[in-house]
Protein backbone atom coordinates (compact mmCIF):
# COMPACT_ATOMS: atom_id res chain seq x y z
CA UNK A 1 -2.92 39.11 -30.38
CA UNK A 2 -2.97 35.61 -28.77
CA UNK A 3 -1.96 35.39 -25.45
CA UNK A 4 0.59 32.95 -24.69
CA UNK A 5 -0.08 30.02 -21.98
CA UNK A 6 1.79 29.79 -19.34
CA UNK A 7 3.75 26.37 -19.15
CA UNK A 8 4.13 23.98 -15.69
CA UNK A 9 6.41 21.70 -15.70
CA UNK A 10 5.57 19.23 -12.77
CA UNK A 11 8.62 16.55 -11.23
CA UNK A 12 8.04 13.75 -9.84
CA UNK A 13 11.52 12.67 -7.78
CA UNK A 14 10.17 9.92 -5.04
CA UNK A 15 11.33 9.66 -2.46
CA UNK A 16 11.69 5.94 -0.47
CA UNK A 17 8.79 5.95 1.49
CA UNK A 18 5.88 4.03 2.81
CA UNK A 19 3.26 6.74 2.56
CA UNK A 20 -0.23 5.14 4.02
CA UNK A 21 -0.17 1.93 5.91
CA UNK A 22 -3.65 1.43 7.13
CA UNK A 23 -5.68 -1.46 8.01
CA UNK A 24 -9.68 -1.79 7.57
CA UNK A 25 -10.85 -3.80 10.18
CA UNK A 26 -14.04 -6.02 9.71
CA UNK A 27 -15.31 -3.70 6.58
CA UNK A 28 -18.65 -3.06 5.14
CA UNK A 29 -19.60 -6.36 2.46
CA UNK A 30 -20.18 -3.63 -0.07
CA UNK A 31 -16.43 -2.36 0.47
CA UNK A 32 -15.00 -5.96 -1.00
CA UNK A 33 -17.74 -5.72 -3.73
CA UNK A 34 -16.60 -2.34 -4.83
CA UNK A 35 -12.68 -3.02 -4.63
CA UNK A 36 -13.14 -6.44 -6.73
CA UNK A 37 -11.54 -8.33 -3.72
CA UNK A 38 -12.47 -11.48 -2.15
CA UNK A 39 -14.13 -10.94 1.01
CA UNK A 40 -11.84 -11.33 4.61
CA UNK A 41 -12.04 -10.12 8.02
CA UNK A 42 -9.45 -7.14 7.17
CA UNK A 43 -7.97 -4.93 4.24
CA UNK A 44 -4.66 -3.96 4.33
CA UNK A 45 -3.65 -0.35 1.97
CA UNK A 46 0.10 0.51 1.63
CA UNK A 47 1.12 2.89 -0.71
CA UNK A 48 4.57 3.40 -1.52
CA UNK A 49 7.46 4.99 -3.69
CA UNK A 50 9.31 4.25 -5.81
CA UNK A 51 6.26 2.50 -7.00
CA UNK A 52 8.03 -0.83 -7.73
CA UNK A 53 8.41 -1.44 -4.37
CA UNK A 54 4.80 -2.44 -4.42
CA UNK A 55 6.16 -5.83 -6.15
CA UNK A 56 8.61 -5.95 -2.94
CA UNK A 57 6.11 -5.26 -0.16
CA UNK A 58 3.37 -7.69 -1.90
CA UNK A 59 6.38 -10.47 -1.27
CA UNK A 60 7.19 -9.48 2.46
CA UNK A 61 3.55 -9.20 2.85
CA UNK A 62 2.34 -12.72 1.66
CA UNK A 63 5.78 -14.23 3.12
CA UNK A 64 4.82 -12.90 6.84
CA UNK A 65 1.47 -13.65 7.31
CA UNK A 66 -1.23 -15.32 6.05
CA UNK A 67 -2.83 -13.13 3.95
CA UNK A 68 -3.80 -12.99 0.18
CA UNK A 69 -3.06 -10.48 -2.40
CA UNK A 70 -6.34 -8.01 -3.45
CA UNK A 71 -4.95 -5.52 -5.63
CA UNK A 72 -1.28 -4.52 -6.55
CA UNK A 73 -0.07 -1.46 -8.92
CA UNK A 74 3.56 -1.32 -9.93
CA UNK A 75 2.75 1.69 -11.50
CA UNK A 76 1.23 3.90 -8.59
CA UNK A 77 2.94 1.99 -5.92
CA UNK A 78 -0.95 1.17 -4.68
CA UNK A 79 -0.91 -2.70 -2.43
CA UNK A 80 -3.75 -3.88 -1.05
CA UNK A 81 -4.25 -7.44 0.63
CA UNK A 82 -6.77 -9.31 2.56
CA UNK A 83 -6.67 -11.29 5.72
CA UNK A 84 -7.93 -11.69 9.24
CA UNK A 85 -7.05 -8.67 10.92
CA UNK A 86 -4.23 -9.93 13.21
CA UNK A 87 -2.48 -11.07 9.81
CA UNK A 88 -3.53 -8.08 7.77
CA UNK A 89 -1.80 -5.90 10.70
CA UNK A 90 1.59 -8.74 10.62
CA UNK A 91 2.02 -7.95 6.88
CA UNK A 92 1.82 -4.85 7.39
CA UNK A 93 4.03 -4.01 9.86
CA UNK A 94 6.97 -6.32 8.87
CA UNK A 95 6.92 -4.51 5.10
CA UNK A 96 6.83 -1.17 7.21
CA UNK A 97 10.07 -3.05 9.53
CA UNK A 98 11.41 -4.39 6.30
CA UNK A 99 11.66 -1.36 4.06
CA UNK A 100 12.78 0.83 7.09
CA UNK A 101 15.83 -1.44 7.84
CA UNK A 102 16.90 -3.39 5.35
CA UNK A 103 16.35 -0.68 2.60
CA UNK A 104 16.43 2.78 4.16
CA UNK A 105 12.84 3.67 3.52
CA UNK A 106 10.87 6.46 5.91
CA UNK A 107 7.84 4.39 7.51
CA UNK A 108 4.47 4.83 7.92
CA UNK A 109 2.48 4.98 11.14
CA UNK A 110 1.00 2.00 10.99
CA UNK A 111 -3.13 2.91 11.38
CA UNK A 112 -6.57 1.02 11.88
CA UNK A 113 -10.11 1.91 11.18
């Protein structure tokens, strides 16, 4: 007699939140050649749910500082852009600022390697 599996059902219910905010300061060359980025002084990672918002923080992002736009996933909520490091850290911040006001979001801490 077979055994029967036993089923999991996994949910995903996001929540609105900015999960990572970090900023790479001065990274390794090999870093940028790995990612497929251009190479910059800084990388800024945000991850975020809903995922869409990605599309939303890659517009505060590239609105508030000068920085350019490595890698962005609706689907995962993954944002990464590129910049000096004061800009990389200006983005990042005013999406963290701009979610958590305007929209209602939980923040991330904001943090630097």
């Amino acid at each position: 007699m077979e055994q029967e599996k036993p089923r999991t059902i996994h949910e995903y219910v996001p929540g609105k939140q900015v999960t990572l905010a970090h900023v790479i300061a001065n990274p390794d060359v090999s870093l940028y050649t790995k990612l497929g980025i251009q190479e910059a002084g800084a990388i800024g990672i945000l991850t975020l749910t809903p995922t869409e918002t990605a599309i939303i923080a890659a517009d505060i992002a590239t609105k508030a500082a000068d920085v350019r736009l490595g890698y962005l996933d609706r689907f995962t909520g993954s944002l990464v852009v590129t910049g000096d490091v004061a800009a990389v850290e200006m983005a990042l911040a005013e999406v963290n600022r701009f979610l958590r006001e305007v929209l209602q979001f939980t923040p991330a801490l904001l943090t630097r390697s």
